[in-house]
C-alpha atoms as a PDB file:
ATOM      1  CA  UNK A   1     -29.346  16.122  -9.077  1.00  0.00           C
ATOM      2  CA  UNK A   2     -32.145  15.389 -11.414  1.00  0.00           C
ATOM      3  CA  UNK A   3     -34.440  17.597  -9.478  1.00  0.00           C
ATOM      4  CA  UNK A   4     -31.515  20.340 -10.263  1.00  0.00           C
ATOM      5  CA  UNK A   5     -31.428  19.130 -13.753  1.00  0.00           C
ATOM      6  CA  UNK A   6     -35.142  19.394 -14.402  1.00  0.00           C
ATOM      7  CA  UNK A   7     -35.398  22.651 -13.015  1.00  0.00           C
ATOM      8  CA  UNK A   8     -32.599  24.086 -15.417  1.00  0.00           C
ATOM      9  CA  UNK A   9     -34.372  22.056 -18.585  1.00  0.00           C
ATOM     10  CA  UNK A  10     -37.718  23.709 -17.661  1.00  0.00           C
ATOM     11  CA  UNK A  11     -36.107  27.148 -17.654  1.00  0.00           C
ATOM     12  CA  UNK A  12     -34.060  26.780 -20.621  1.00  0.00           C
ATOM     13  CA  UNK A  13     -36.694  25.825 -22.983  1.00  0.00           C
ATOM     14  CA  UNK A  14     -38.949  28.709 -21.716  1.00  0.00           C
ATOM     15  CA  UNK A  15     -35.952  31.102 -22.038  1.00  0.00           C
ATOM     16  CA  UNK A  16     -36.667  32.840 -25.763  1.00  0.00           C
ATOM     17  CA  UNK A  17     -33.071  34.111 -25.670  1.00  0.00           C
ATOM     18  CA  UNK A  18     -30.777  31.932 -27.398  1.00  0.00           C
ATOM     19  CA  UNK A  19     -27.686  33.166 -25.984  1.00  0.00           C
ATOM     20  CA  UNK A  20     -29.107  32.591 -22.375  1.00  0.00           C
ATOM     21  CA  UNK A  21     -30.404  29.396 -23.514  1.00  0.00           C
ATOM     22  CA  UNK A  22     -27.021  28.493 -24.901  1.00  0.00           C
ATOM     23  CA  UNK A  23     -25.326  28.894 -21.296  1.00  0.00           C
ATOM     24  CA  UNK A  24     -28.602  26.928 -19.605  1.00  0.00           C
ATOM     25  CA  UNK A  25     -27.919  24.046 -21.788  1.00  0.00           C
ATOM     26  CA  UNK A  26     -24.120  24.911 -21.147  1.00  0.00           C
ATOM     27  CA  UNK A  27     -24.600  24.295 -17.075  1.00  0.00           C
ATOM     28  CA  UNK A  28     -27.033  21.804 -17.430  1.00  0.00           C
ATOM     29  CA  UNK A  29     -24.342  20.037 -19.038  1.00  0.00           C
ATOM     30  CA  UNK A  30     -21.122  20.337 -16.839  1.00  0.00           C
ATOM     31  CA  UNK A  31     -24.312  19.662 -13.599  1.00  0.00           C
ATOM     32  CA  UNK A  32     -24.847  15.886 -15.083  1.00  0.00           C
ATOM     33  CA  UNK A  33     -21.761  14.944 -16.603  1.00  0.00           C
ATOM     34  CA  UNK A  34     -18.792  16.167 -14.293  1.00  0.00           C
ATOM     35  CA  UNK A  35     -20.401  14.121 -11.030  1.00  0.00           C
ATOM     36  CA  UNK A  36     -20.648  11.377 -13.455  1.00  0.00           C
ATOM     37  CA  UNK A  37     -17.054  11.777 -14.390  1.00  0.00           C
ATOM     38  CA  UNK A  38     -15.645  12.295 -11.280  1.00  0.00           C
ATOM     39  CA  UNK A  39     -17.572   8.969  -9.962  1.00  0.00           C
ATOM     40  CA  UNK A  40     -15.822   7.078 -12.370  1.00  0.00           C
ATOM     41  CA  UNK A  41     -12.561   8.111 -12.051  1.00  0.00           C
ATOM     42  CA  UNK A  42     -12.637   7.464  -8.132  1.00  0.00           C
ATOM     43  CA  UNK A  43     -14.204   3.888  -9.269  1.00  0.00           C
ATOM     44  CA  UNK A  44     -11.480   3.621 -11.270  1.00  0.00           C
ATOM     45  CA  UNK A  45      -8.949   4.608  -8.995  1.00  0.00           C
ATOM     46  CA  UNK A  46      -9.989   2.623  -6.461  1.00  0.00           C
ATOM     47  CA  UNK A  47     -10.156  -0.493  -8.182  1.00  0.00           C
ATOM     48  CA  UNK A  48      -6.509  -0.173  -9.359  1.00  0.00           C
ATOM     49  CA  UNK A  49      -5.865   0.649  -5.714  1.00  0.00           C
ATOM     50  CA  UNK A  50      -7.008  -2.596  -4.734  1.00  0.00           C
ATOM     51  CA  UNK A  51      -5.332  -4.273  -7.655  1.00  0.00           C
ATOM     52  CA  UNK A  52      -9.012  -5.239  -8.861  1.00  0.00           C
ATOM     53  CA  UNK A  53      -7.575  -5.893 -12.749  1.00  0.00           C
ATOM     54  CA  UNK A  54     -10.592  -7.412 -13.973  1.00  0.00           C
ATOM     55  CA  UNK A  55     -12.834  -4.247 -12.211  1.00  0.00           C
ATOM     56  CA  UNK A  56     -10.432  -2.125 -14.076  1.00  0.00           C
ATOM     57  CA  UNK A  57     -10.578  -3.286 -17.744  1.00  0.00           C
ATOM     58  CA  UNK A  58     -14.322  -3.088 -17.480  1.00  0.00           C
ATOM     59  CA  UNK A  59     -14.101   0.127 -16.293  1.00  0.00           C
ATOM     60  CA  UNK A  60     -11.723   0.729 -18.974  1.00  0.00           C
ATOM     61  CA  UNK A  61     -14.046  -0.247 -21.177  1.00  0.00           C
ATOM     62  CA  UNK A  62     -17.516   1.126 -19.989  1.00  0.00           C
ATOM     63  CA  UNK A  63     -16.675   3.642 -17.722  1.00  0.00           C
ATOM     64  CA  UNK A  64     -19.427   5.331 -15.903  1.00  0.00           C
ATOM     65  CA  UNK A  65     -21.880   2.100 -16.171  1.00  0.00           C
ATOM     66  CA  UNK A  66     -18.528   0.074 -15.122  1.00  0.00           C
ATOM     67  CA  UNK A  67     -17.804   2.283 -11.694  1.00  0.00           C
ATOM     68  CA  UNK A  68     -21.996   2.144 -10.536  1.00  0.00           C
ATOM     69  CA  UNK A  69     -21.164  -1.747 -11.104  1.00  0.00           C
ATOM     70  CA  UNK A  70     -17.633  -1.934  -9.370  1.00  0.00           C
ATOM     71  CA  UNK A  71     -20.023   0.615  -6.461  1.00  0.00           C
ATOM     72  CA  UNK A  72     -22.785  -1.922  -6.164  1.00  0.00           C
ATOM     73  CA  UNK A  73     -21.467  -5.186  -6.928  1.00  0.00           C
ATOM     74  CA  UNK A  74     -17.913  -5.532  -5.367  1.00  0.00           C
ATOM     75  CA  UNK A  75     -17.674  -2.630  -2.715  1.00  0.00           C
ATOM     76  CA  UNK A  76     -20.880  -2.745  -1.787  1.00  0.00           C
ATOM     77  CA  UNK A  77     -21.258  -7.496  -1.270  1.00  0.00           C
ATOM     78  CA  UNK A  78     -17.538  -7.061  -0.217  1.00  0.00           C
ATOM     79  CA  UNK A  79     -17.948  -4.833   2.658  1.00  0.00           C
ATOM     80  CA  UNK A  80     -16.752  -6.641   5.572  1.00  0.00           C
ATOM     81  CA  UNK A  81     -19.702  -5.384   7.606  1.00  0.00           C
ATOM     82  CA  UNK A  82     -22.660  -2.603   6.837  1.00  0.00           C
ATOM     83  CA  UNK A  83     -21.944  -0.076   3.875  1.00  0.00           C
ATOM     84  CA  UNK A  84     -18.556   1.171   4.160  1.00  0.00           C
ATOM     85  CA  UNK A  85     -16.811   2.934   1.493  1.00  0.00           C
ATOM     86  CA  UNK A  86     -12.808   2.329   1.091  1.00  0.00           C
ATOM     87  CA  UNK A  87     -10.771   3.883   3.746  1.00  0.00           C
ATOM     88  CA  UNK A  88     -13.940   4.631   5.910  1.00  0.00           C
ATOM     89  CA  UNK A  89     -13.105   2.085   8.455  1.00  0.00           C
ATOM     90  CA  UNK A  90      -9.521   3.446   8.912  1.00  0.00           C
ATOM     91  CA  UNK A  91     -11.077   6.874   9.553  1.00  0.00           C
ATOM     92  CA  UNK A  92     -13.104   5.607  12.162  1.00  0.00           C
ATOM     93  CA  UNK A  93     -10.489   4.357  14.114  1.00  0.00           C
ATOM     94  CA  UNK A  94      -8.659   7.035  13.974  1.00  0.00           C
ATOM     95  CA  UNK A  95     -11.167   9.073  15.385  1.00  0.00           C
ATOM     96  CA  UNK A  96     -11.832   6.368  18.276  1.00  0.00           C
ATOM     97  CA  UNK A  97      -7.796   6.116  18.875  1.00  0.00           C
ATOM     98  CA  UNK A  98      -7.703   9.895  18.755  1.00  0.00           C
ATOM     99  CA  UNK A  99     -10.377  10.450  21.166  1.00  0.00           C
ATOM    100  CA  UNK A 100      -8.477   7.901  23.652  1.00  0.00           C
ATOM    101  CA  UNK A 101      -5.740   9.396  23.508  1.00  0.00           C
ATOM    102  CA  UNK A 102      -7.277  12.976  24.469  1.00  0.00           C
ATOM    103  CA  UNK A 103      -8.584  11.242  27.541  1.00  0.00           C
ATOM    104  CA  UNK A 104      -5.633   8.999  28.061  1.00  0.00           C
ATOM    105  CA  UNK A 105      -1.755   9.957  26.937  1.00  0.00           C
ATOM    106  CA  UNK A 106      -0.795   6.380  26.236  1.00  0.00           C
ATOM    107  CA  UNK A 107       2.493   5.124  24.472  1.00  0.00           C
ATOM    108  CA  UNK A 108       0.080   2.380  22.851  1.00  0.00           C
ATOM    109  CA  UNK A 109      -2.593   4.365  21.688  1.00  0.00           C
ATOM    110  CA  UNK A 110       0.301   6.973  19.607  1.00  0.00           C
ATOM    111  CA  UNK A 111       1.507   3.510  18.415  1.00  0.00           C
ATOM    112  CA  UNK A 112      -1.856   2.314  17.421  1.00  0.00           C
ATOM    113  CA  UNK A 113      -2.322   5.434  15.782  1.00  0.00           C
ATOM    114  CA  UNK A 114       1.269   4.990  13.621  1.00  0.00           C
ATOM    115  CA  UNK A 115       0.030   1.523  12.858  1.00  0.00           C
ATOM    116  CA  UNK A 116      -2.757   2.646  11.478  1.00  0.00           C
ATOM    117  CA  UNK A 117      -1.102   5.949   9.000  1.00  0.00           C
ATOM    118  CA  UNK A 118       1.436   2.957   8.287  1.00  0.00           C
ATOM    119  CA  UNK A 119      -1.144   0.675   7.005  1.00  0.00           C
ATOM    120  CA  UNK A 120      -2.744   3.624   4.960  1.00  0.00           C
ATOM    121  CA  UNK A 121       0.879   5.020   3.734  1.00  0.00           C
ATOM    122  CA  UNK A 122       0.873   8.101   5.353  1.00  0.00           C
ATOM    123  CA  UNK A 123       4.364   7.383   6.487  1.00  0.00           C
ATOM    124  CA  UNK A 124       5.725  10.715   7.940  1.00  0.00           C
ATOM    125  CA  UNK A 125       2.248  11.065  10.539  1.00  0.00           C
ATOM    126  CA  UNK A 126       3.071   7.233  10.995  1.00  0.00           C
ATOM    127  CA  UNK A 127       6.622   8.502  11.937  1.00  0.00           C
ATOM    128  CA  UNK A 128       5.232  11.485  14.210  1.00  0.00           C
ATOM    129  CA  UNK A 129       2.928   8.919  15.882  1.00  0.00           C
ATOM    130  CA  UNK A 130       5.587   6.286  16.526  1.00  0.00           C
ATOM    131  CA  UNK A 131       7.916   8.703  17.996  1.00  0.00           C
ATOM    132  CA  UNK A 132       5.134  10.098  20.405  1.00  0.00           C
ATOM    133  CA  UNK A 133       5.124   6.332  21.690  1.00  0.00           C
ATOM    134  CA  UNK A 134       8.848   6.138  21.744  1.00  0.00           C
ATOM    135  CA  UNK A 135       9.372   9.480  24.218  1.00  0.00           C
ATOM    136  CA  UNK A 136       6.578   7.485  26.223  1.00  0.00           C
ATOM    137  CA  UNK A 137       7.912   4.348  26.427  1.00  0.00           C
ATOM    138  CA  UNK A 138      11.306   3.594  24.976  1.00  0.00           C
ATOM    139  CA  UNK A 139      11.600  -0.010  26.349  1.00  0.00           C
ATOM    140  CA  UNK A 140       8.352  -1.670  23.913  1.00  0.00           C
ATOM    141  CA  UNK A 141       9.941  -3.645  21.338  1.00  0.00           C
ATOM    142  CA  UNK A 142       6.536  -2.780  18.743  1.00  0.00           C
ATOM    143  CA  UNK A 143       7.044   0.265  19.232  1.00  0.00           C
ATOM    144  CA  UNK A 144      11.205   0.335  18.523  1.00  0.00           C
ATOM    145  CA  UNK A 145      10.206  -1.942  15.418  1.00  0.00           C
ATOM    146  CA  UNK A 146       7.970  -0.058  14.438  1.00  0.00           C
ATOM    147  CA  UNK A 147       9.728   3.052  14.592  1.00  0.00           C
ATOM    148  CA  UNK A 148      12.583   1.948  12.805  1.00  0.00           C
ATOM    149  CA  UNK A 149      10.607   0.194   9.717  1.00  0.00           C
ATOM    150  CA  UNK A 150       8.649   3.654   8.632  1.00  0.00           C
ATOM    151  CA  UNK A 151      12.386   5.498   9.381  1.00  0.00           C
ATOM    152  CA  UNK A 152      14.189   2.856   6.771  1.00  0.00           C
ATOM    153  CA  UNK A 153      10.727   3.446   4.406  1.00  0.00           C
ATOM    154  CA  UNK A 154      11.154   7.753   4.890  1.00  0.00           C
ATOM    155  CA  UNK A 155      15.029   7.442   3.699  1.00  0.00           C
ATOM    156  CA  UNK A 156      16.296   7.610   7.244  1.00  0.00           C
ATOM    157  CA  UNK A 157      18.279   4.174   7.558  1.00  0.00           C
ATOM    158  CA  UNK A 158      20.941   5.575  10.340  1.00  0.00           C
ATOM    159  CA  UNK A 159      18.460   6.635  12.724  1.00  0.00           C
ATOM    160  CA  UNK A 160      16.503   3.200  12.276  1.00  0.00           C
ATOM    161  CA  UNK A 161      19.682   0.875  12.366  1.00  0.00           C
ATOM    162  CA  UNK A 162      20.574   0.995  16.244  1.00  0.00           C
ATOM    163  CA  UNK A 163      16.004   0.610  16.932  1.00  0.00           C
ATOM    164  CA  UNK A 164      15.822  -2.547  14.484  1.00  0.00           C
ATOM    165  CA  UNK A 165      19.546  -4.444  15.923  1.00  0.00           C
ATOM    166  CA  UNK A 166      18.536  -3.554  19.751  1.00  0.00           C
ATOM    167  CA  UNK A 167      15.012  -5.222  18.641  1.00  0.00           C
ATOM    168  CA  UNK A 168      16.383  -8.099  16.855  1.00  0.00           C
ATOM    169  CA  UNK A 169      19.088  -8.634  19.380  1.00  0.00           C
ATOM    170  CA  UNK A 170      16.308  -9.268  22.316  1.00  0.00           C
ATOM    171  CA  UNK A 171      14.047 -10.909  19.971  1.00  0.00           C
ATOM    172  CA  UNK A 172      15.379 -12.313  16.149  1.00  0.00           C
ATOM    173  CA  UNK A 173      11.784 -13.435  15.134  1.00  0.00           C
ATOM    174  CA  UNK A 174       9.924 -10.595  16.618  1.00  0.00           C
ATOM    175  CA  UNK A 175       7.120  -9.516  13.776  1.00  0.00           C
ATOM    176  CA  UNK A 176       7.366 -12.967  12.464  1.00  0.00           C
ATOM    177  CA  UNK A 177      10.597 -11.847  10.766  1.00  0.00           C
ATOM    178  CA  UNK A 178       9.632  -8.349   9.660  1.00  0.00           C
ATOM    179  CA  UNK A 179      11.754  -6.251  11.994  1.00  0.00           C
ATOM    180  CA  UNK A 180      14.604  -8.508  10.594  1.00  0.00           C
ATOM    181  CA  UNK A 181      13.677  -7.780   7.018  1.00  0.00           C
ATOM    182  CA  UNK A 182      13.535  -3.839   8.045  1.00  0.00           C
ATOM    183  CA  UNK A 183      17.424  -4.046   9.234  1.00  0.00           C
ATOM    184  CA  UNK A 184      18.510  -6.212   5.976  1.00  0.00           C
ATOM    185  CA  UNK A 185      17.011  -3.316   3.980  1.00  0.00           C
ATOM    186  CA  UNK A 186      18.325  -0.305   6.448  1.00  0.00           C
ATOM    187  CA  UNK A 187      22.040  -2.099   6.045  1.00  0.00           C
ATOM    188  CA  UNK A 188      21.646  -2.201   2.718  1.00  0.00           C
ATOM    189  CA  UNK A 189      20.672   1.350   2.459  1.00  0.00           C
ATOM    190  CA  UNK A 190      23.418   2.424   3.893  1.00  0.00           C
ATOM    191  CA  UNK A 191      25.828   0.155   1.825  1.00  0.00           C
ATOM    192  CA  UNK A 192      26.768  -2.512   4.255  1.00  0.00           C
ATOM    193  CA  UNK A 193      26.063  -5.400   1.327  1.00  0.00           C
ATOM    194  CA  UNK A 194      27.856  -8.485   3.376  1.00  0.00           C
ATOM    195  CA  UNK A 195      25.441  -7.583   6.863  1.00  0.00           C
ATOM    196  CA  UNK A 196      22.417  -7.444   4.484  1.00  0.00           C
ATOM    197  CA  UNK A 197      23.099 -10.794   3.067  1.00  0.00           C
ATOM    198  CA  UNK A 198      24.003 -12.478   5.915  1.00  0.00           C
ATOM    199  CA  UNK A 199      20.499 -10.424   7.130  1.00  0.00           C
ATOM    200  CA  UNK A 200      18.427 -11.537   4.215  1.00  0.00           C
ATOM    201  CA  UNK A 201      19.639 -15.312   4.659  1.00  0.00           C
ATOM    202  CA  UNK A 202      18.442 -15.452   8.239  1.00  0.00           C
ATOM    203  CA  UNK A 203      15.304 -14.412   6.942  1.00  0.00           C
ATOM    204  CA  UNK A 204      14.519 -16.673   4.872  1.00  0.00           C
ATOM    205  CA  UNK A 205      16.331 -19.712   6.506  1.00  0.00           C
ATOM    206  CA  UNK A 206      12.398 -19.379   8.415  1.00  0.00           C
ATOM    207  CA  UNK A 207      10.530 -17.718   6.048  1.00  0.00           C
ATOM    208  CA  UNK A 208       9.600 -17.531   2.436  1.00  0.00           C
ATOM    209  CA  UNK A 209       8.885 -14.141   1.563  1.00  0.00           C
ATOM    210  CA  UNK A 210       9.323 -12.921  -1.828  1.00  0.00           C
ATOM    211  CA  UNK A 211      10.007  -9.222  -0.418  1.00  0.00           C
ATOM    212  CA  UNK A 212      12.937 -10.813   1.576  1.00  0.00           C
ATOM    213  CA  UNK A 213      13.759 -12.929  -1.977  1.00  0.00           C
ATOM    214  CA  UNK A 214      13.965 -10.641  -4.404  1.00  0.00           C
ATOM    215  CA  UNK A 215      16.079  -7.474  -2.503  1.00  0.00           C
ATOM    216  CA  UNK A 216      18.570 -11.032  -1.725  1.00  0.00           C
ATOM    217  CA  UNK A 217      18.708 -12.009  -5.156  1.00  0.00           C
ATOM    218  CA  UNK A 218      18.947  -8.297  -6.371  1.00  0.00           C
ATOM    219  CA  UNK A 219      22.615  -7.945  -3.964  1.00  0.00           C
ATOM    220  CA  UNK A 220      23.912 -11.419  -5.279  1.00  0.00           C
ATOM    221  CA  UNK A 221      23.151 -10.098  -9.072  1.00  0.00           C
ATOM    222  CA  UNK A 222      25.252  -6.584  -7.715  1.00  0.00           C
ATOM    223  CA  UNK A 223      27.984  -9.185  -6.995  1.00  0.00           C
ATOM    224  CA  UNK A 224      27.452 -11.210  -9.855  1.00  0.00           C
ATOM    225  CA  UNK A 225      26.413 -14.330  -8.451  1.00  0.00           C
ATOM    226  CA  UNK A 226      23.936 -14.653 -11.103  1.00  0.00           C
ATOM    227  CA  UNK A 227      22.838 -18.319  -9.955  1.00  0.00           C
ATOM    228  CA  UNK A 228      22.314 -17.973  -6.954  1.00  0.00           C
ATOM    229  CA  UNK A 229      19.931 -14.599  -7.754  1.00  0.00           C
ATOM    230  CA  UNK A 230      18.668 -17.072 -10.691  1.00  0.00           C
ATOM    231  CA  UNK A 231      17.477 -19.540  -8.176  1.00  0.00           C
ATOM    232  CA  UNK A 232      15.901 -17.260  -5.454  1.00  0.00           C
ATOM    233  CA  UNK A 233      14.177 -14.990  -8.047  1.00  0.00           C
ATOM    234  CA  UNK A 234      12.777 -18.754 -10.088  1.00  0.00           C
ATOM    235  CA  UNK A 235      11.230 -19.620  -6.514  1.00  0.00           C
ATOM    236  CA  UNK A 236       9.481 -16.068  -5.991  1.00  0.00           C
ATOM    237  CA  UNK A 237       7.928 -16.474  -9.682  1.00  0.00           C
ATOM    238  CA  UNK A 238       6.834 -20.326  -8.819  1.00  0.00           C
ATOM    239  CA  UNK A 239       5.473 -19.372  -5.678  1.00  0.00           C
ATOM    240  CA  UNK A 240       3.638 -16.588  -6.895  1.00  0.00           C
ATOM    241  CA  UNK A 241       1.777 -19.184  -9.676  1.00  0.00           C
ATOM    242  CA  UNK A 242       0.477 -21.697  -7.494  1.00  0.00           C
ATOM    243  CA  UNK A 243      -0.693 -18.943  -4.582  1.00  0.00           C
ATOM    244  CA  UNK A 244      -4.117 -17.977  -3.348  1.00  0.00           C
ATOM    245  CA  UNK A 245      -5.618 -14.776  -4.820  1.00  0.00           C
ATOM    246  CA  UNK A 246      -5.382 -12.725  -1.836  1.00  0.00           C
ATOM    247  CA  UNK A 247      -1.378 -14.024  -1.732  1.00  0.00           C
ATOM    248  CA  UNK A 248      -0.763 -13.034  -5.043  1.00  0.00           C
ATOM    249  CA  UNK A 249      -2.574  -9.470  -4.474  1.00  0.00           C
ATOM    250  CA  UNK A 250       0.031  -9.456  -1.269  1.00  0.00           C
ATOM    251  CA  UNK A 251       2.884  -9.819  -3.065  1.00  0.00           C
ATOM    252  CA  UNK A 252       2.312  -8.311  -6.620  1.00  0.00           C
ATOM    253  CA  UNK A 253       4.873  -5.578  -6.101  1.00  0.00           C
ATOM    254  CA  UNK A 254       7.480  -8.142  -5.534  1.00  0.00           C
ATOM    255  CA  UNK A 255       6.478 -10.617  -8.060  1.00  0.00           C
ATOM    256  CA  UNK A 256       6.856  -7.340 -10.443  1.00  0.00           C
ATOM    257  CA  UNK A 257      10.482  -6.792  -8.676  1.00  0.00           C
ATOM    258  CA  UNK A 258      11.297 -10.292  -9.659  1.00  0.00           C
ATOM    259  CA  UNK A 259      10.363 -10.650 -13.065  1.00  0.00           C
ATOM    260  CA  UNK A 260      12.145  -7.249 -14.115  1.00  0.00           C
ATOM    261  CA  UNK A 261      15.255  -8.908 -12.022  1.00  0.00           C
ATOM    262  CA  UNK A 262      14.924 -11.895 -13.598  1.00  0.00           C
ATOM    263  CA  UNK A 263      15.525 -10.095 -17.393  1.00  0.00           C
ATOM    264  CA  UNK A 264      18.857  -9.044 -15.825  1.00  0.00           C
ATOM    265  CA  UNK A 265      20.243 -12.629 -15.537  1.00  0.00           C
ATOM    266  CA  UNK A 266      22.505 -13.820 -17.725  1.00  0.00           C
ATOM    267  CA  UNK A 267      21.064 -17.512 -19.494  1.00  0.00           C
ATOM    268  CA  UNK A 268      21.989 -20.494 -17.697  1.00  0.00           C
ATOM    269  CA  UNK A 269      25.005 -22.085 -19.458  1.00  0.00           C
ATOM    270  CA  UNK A 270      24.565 -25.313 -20.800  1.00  0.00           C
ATOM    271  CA  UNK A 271      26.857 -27.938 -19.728  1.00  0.00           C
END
């Protein structure tokens, strides 16, 4: 680029016509500063991506100069091995799982694949991937789980419900409790409010996730049972204050969930 740059500079001053010159200086300018902006809008981007808030405001605030730092500084010392940029080591394994799976038509590599899409929110080639495993192997718990989570997350909570209850019903914990949370959320999708609650409280009669929290809280506040949502949404909020960074980063879409659900309930009475 500065070779490039140079080369334009050099011919612009020697050009004696100013309207030529005028465009020269014209390119020059869009050559340096459009890379430039485009680098720190992906730094940007990327930070708030990751939820890096403190990256952000400095990017905010020195915007080019911010993103080389958030590049060399953060992305660069953080990289879990080598130089990889964000999302790089997702591609790779695609590519590896792909290539398996042109040598070897596996139901776990097409789930492997949908866990991967999943992870990176491409939800409907998660959803094409976890129904290749499915027509390969419609016995794998994963895979039914699995299935049925990205089907409640597409808008599809019917075709999930009967993958997530045959799961559950063989296995109540499987996923550590995430299948579970996936059929409290397809129920109350499709307006079944008693099942979800009686769903959500089995979840967190072993668990403490906010996710599993906040959408109970949110159906006893539809019902007006505004302590009981008072008291689940106070323990999602406490939680969140005396958790580990990575935690918090975990769970900031829920902690957000709970502290515009919180505004909603009425003050506590005094007695």
């Amino acid at each position: 680029m500065l070779a490039i740059w140079c080369c334009f500079s050099a011919f612009a001053r020697a050009t004696p016509h100013p309207t030529l010159r005028a465009a020269v200086n014209w390119i020059i300018t869009v050559v340096t500063t459009v890379p430039l902006a485009l680098f720190a809008l992906w730094g940007l981007i990327t930070a708030i991506r990751f939820q890096h808030w403190v990256w952000v405001v400095l990017q905010l605030a020195m915007p080019v100069f911010g993103a080389f730092l958030y590049f060399f500084f953060h992305l660069h010392t953080h990289a879990e091995s080598g130089f990889e940029l964000p999302g790089a080591v997702d591609k790779k394994r695609i590519k590896r799982v792909e290539a398996d799976l042109a040598r070897l038509d596996k139901a776990h590599l097409h789930a492997e694949l949908g866990d991967i899409y999943y992870a990176m929110g491409k939800l409907p080639r998660a959803l094409a991937a976890y129904q290749a495993a499915h027509e390969r192997d419609g016995k794998d718990l994963d895979i039914r789980a699995h299935l049925g989570a990205v089907l409640v997350r597409l808008g599809r909570p019917a075709e999930a419900l009967p993958l997530l209850q045959g799961v559950v019903a063989e296995k109540p914990r499987h996923d550590h409790g995430h299948t579970l949370m996936a059929l409290a959320e397809a129920q109350t999708a499709l307006g079944d409010a008693d099942l979800a609650i009686a769903t959500w409280k089995r979840v967190i009669a072993g668990n403490s996730y906010a996710r599993a929290r906040v959408q109970l809280a949110e159906l006893y506040l539809a019902r007006g049972e505004d302590d009981a949502a008072r008291e689940l949404l106070k323990k999602v909020l406490e939680d969140d204050r005396t958790s580990p960074d990575f935690h918090r980063r975990r769970e900031a879409v829920w902690v957000r969930r709970a502290q515009r659900a919180m505004k909603q309930v009425p003050a506590k009475k005094a007695n």
